[in-house]
C-alpha atoms as a PDB file:
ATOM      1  CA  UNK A   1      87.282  91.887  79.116  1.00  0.00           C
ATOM      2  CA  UNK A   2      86.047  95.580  79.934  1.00  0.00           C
ATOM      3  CA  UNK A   3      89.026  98.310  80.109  1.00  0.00           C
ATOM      4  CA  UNK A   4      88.902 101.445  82.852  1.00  0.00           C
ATOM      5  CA  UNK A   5      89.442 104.718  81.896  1.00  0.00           C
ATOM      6  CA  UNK A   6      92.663 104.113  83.260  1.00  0.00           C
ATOM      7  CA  UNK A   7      93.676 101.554  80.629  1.00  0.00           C
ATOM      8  CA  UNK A   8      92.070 102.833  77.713  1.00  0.00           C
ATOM      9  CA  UNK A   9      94.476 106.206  78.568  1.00  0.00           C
ATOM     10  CA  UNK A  10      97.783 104.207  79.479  1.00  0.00           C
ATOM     11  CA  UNK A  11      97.077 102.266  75.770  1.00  0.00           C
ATOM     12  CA  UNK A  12      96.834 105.467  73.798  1.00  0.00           C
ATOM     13  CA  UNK A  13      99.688 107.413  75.623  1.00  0.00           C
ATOM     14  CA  UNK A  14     101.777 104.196  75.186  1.00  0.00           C
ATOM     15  CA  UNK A  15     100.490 103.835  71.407  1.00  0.00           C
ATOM     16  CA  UNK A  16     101.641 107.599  70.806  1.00  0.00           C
ATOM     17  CA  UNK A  17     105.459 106.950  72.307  1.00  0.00           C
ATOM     18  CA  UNK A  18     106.060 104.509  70.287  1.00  0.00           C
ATOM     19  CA  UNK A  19     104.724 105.815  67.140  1.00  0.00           C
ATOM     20  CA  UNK A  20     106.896 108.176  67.883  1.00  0.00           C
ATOM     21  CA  UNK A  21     109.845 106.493  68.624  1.00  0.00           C
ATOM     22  CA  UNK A  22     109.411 104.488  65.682  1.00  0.00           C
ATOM     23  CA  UNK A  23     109.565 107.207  62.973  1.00  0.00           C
ATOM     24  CA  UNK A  24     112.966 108.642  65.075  1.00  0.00           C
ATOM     25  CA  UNK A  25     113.855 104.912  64.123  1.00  0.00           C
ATOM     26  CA  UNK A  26     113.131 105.222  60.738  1.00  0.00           C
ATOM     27  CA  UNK A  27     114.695 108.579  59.812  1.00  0.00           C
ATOM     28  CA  UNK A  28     118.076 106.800  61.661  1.00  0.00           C
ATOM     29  CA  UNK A  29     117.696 103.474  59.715  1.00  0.00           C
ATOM     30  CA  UNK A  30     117.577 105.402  56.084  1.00  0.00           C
ATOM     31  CA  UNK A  31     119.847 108.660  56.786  1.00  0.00           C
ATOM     32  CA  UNK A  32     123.031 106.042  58.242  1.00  0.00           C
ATOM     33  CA  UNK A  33     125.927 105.268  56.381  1.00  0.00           C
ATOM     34  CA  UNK A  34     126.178 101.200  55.727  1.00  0.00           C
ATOM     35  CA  UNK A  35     129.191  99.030  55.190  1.00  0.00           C
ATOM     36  CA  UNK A  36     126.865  97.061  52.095  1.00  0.00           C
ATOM     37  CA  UNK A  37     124.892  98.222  49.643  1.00  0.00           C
ATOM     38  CA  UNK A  38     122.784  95.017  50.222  1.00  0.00           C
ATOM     39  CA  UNK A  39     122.614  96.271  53.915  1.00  0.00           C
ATOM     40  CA  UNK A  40     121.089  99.612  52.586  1.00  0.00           C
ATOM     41  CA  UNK A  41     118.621  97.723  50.542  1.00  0.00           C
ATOM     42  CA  UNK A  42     117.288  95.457  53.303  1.00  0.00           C
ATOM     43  CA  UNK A  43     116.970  98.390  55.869  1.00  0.00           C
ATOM     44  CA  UNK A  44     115.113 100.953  53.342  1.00  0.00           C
ATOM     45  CA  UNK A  45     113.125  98.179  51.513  1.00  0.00           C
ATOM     46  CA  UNK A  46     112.665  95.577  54.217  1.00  0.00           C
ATOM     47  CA  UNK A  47     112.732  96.693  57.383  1.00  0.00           C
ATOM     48  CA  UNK A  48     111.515 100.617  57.369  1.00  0.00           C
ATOM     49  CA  UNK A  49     107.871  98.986  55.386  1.00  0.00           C
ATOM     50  CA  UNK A  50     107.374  96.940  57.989  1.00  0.00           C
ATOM     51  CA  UNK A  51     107.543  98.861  60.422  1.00  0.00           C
ATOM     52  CA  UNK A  52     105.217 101.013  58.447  1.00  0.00           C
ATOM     53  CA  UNK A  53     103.357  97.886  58.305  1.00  0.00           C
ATOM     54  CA  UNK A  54     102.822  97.425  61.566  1.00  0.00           C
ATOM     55  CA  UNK A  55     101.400 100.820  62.312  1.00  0.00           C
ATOM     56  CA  UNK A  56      99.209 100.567  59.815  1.00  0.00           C
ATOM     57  CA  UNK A  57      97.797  96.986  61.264  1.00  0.00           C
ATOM     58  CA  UNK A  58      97.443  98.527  64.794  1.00  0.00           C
ATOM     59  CA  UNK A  59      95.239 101.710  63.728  1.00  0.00           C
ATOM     60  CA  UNK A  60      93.237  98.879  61.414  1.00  0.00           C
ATOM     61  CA  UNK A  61      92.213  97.327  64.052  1.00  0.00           C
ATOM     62  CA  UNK A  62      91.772  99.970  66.378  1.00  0.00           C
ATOM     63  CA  UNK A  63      89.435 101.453  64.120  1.00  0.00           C
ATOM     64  CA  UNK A  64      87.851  98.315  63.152  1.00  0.00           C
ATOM     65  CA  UNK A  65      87.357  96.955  66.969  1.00  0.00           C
ATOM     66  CA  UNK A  66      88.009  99.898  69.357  1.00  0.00           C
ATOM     67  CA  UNK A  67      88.829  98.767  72.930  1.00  0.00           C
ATOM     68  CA  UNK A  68      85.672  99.659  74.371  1.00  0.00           C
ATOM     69  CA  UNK A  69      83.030  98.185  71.636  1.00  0.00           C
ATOM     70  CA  UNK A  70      81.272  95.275  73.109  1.00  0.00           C
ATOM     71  CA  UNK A  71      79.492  93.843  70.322  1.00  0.00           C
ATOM     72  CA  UNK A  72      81.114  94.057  67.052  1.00  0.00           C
ATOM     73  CA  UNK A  73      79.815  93.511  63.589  1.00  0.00           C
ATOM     74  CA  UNK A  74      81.480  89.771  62.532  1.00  0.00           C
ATOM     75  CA  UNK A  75      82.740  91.651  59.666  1.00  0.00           C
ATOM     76  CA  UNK A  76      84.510  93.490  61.436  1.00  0.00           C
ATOM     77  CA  UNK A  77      85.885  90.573  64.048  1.00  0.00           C
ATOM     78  CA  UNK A  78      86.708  88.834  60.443  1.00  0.00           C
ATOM     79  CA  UNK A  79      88.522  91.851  59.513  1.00  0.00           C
ATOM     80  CA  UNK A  80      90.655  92.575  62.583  1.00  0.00           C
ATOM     81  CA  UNK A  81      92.041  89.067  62.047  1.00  0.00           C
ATOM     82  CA  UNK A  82      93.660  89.868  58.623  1.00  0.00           C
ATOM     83  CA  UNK A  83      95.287  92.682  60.309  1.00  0.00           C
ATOM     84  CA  UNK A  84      96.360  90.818  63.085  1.00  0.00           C
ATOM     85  CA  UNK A  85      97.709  87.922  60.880  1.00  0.00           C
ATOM     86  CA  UNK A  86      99.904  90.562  59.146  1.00  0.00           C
ATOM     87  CA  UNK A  87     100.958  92.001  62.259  1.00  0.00           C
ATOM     88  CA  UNK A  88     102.180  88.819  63.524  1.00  0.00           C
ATOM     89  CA  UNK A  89     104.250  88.135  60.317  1.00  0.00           C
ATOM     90  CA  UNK A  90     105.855  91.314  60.019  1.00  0.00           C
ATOM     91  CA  UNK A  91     106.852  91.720  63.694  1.00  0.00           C
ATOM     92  CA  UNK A  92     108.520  88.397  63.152  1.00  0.00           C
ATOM     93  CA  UNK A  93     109.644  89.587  59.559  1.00  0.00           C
ATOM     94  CA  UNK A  94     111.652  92.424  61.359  1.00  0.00           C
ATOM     95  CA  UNK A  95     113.397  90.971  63.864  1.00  0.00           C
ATOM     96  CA  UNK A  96     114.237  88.908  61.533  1.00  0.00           C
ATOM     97  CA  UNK A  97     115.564  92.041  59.097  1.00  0.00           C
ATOM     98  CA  UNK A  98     117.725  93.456  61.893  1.00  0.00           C
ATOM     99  CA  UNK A  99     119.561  89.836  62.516  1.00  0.00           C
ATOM    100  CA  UNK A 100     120.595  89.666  58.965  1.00  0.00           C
ATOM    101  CA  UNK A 101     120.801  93.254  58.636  1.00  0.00           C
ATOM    102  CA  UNK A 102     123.497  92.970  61.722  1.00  0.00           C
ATOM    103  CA  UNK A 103     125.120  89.689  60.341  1.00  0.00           C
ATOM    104  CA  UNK A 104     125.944  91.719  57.114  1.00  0.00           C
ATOM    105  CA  UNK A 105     127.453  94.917  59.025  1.00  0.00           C
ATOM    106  CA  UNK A 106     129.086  92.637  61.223  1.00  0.00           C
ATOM    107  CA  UNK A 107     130.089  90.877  59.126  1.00  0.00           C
ATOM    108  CA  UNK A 108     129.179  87.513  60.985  1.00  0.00           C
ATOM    109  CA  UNK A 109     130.512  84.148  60.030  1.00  0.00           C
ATOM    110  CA  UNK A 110     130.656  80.432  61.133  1.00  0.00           C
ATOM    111  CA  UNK A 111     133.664  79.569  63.848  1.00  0.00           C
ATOM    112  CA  UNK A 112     135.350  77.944  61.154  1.00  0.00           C
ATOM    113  CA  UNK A 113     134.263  80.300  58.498  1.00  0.00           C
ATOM    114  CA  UNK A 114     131.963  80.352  55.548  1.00  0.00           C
ATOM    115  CA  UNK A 115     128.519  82.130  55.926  1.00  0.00           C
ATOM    116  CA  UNK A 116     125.862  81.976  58.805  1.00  0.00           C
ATOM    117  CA  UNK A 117     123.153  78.839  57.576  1.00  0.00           C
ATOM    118  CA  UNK A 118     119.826  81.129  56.725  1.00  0.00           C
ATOM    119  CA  UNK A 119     118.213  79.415  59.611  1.00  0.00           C
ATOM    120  CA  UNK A 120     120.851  79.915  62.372  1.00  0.00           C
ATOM    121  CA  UNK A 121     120.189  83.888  61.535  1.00  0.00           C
ATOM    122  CA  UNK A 122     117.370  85.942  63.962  1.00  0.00           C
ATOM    123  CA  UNK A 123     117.423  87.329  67.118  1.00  0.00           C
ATOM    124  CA  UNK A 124     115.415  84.334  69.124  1.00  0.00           C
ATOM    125  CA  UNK A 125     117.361  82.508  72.125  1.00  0.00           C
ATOM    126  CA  UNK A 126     117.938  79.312  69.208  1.00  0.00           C
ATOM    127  CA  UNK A 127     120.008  82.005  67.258  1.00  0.00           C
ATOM    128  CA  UNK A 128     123.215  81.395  69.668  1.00  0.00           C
ATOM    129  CA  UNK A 129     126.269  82.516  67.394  1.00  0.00           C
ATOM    130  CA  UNK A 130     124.019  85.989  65.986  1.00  0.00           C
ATOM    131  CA  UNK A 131     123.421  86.568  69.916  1.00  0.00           C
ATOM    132  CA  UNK A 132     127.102  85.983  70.712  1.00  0.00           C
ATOM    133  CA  UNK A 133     128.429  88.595  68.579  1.00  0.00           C
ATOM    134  CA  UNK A 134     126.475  91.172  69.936  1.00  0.00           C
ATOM    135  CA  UNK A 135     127.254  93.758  73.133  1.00  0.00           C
ATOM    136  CA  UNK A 136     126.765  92.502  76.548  1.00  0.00           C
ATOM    137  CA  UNK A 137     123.771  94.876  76.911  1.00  0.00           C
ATOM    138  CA  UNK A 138     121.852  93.702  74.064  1.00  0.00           C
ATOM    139  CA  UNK A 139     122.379  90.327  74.632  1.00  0.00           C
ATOM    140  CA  UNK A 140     120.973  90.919  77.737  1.00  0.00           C
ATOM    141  CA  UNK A 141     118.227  92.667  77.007  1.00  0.00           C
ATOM    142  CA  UNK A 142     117.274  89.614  74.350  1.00  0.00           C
ATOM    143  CA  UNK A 143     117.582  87.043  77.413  1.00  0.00           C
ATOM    144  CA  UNK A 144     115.017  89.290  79.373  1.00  0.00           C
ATOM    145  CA  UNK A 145     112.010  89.021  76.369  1.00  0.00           C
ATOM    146  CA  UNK A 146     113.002  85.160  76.139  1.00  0.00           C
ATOM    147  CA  UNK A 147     109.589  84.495  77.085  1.00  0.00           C
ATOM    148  CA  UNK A 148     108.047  86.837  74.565  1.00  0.00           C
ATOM    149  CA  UNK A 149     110.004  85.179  71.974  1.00  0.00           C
ATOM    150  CA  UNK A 150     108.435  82.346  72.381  1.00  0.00           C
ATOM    151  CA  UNK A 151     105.287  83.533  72.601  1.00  0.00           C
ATOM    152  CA  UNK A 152     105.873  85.257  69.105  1.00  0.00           C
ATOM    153  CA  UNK A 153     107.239  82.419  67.613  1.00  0.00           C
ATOM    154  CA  UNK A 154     104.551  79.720  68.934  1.00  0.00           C
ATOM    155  CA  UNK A 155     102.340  82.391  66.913  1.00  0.00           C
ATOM    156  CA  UNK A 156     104.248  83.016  64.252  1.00  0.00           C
ATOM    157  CA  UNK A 157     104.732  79.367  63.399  1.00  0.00           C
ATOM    158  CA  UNK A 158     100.919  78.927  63.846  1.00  0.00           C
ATOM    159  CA  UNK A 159     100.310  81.580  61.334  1.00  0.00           C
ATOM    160  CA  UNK A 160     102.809  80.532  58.715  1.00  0.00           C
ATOM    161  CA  UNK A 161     102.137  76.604  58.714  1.00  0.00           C
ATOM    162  CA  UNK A 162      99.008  75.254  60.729  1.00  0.00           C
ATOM    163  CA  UNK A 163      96.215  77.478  61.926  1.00  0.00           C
ATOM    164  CA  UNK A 164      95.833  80.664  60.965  1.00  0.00           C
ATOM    165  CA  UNK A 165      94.769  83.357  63.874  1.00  0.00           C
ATOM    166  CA  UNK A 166      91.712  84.690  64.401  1.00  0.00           C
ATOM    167  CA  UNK A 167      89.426  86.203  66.990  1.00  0.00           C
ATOM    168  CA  UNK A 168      86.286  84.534  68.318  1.00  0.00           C
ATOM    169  CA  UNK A 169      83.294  85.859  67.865  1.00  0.00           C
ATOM    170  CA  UNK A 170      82.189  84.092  71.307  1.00  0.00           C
ATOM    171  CA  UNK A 171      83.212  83.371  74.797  1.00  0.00           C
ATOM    172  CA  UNK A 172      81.171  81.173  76.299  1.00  0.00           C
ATOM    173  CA  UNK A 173      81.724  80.598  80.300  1.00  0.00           C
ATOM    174  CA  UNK A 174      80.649  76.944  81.108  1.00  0.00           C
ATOM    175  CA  UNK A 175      76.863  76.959  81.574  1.00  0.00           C
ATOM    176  CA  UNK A 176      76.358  78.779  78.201  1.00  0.00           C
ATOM    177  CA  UNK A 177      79.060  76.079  76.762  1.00  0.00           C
ATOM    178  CA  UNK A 178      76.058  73.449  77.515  1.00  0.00           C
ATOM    179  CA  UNK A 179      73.542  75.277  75.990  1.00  0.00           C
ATOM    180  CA  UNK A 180      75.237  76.052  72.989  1.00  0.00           C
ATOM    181  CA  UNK A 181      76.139  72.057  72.406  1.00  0.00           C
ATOM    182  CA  UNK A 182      72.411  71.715  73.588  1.00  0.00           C
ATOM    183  CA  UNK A 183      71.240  73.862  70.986  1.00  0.00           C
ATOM    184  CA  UNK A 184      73.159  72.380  68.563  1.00  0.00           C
ATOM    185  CA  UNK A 185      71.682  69.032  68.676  1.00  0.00           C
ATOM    186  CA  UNK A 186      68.491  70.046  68.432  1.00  0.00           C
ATOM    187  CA  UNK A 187      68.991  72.460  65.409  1.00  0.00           C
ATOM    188  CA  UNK A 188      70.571  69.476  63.946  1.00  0.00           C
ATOM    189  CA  UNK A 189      67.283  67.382  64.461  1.00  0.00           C
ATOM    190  CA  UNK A 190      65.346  69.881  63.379  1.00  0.00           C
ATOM    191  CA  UNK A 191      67.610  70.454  60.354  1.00  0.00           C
ATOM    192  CA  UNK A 192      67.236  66.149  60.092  1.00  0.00           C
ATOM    193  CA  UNK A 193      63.568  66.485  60.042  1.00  0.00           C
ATOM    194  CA  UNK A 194      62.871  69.341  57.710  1.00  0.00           C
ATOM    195  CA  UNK A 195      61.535  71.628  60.205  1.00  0.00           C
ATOM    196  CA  UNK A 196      63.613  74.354  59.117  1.00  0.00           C
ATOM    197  CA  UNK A 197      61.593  77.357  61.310  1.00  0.00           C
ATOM    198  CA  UNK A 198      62.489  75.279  64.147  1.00  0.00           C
ATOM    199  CA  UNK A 199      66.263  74.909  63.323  1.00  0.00           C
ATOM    200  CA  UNK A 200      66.166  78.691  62.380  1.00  0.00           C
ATOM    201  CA  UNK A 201      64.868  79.432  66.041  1.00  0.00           C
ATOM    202  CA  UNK A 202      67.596  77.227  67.660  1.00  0.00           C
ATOM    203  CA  UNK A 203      70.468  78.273  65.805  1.00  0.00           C
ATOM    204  CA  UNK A 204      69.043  82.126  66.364  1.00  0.00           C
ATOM    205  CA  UNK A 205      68.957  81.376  70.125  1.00  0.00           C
ATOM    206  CA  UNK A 206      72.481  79.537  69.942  1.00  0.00           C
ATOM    207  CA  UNK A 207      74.010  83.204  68.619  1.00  0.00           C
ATOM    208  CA  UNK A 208      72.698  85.307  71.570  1.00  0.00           C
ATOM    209  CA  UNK A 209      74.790  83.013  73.879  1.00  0.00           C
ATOM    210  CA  UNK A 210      78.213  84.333  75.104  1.00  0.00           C
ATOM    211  CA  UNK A 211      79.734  88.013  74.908  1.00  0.00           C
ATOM    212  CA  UNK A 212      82.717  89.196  72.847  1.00  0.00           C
ATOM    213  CA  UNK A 213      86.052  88.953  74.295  1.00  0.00           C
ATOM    214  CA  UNK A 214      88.917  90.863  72.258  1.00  0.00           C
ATOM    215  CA  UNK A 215      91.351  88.169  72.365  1.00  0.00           C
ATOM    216  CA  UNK A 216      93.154  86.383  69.873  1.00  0.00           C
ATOM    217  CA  UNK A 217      93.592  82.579  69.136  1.00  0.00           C
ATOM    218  CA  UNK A 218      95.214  79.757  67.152  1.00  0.00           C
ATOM    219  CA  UNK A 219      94.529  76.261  67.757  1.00  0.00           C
ATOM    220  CA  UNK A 220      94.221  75.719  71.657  1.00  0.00           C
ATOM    221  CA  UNK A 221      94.840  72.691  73.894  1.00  0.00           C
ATOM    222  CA  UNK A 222      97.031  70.753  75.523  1.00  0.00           C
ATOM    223  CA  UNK A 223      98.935  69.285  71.904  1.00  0.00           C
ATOM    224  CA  UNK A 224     102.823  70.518  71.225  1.00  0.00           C
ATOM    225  CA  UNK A 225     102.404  74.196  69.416  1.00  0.00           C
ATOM    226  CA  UNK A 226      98.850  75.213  70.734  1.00  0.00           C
ATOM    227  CA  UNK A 227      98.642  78.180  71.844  1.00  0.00           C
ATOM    228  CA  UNK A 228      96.600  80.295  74.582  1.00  0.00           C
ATOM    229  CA  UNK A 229      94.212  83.270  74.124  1.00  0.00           C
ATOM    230  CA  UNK A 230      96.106  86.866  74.027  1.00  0.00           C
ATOM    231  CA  UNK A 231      94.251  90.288  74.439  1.00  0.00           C
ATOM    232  CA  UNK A 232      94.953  91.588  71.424  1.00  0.00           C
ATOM    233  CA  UNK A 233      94.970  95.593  72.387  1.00  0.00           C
ATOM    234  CA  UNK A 234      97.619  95.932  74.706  1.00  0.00           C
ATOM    235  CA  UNK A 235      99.402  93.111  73.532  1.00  0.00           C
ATOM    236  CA  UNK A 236     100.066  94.287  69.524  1.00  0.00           C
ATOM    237  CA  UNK A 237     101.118  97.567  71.633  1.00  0.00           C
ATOM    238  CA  UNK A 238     103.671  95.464  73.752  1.00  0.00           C
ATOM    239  CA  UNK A 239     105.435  93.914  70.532  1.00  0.00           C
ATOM    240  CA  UNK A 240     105.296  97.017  68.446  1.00  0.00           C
ATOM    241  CA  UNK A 241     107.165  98.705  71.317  1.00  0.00           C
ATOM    242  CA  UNK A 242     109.386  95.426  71.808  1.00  0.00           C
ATOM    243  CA  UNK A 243     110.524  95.717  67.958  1.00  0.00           C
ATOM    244  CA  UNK A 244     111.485  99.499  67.882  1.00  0.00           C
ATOM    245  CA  UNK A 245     113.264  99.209  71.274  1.00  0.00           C
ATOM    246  CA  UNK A 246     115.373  96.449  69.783  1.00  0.00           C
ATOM    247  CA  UNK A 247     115.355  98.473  66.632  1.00  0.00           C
ATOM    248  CA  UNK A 248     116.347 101.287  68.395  1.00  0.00           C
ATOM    249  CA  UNK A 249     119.897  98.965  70.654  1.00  0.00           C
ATOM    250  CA  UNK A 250     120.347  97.003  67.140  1.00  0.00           C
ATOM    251  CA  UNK A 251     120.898 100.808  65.064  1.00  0.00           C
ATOM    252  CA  UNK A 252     123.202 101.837  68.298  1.00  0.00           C
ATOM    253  CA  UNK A 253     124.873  98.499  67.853  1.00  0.00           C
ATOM    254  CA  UNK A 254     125.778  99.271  63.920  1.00  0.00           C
ATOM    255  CA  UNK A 255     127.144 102.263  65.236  1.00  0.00           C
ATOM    256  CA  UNK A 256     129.711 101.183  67.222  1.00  0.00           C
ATOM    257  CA  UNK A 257     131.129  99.456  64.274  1.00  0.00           C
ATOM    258  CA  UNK A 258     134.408 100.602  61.952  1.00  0.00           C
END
């Protein structure tokens, strides 16, 4: 995947905003007034770190795997992928802070009372009575990123009990596909008949095959819970800015309460 000009300015302009936009959120999230000292505690302690988290993860692997470097050190793809895996978490993580950080404000309870279960509480279009309780607005703004909920939490879920993510070194289109199984069976014989220069020159020929791709990955099929690859660039851009603008409707939200 090669960016224009074009792109690689849109992704920085769009990287600055929100930066920006974020810290506005921060100062607003630790300066308010809350109804809970518990509330306080999970905005401040929970909430404001990750999103410091998460700008942290996006200049890591900026830095580590710019958007115009075409053939990374694997140290460096290996590196990326940490970040990555704690962007995912914490972008989850947060969302999930500003459901129970709402549900404590609100003051949210069953229909018949007693306290929200733990997992009926988030943000995601399962989370029916949290949703219900909020403004029109922002319920409707939740319905509209349905899809990107479920793209966060099919990678989420990944991440926390399967597969973790990672970025391939690799893509191969399908005539370099062959030759790398090709390859691979005959480094294998080699390897079976002790000709180890041999195996050494197929395996060396098998890593020259394919160009880097910055995407990101789980497990991938057709099985429940696989996933699909994701350009990583613009997309950790895209849910960074997705967070703060809820951020930014859920703190408006807390307002408008006694």
């Amino acid at each position: 995947m090669t960016y224009t000009e074009d792109q690689f300015l849109e992704i920085a302009q769009a990287h600055k905003e929100w930066l920006d936009r974020r810290k506005t959120l921060t100062e607003r999230l630790l300066m308010r007034e809350y109804r809970h000292e518990s509330s306080r505690i999970l905005a401040a302690q929970g909430l404001v770190r990750r999103l410091q988290t998460l700008s942290r993860c996006i200049d890591g692997v900026y830095t580590l795997l710019p958007p115009e470097e075409t053939e990374p050190q694997r140290s460096s793809i290996d590196e990326a992928a940490i970040y990555l895996q704690a962007f995912v978490i914490n972008v989850y993580g947060s969302l999930d802070n500003l459901a129970r950080l709402w549900v404590r404000e609100y003051g949210l309870t069953k229909p018949g009372g007693g306290a929200v279960p733990q997992q009926h509480i988030g943000l995601g279009a399962g989370c029916k009575l949290v949703r219900g309780s909020l403004s029109q607005p922002l319920q409707d703004h939740l319905v509209a990123a349905d899809g990107w909920f479920r793209y966060l939490e099919n990678y989420r879920h990944a991440l926390a009990h399967r597969i973790p993510l990672y970025i391939p070194p690799k893509t191969l289109n399908e005539t370099e596909a062959d030759d790398h199984e090709r390859l691979e069976q005959q480094a294998y014989a080699a390897l079976k008949a002790g000709d180890f220069d041999t195996f050494d020159e197929f395996m060396g020929a098998q890593s020259q095959l394919g160009s880097f791709q910055p995407m990101m990955m789980h497990s991938y099929g057709g099985a429940d819970g696989d996933g699909w690859p994701v350009a990583f660039h613009g997309q950790i851009i895209c849910d960074f800015a997705t967070v703060v603008r809820i951020g930014e409707m859920m703190v408006a939200e807390l307002d408008t309460l006694p």
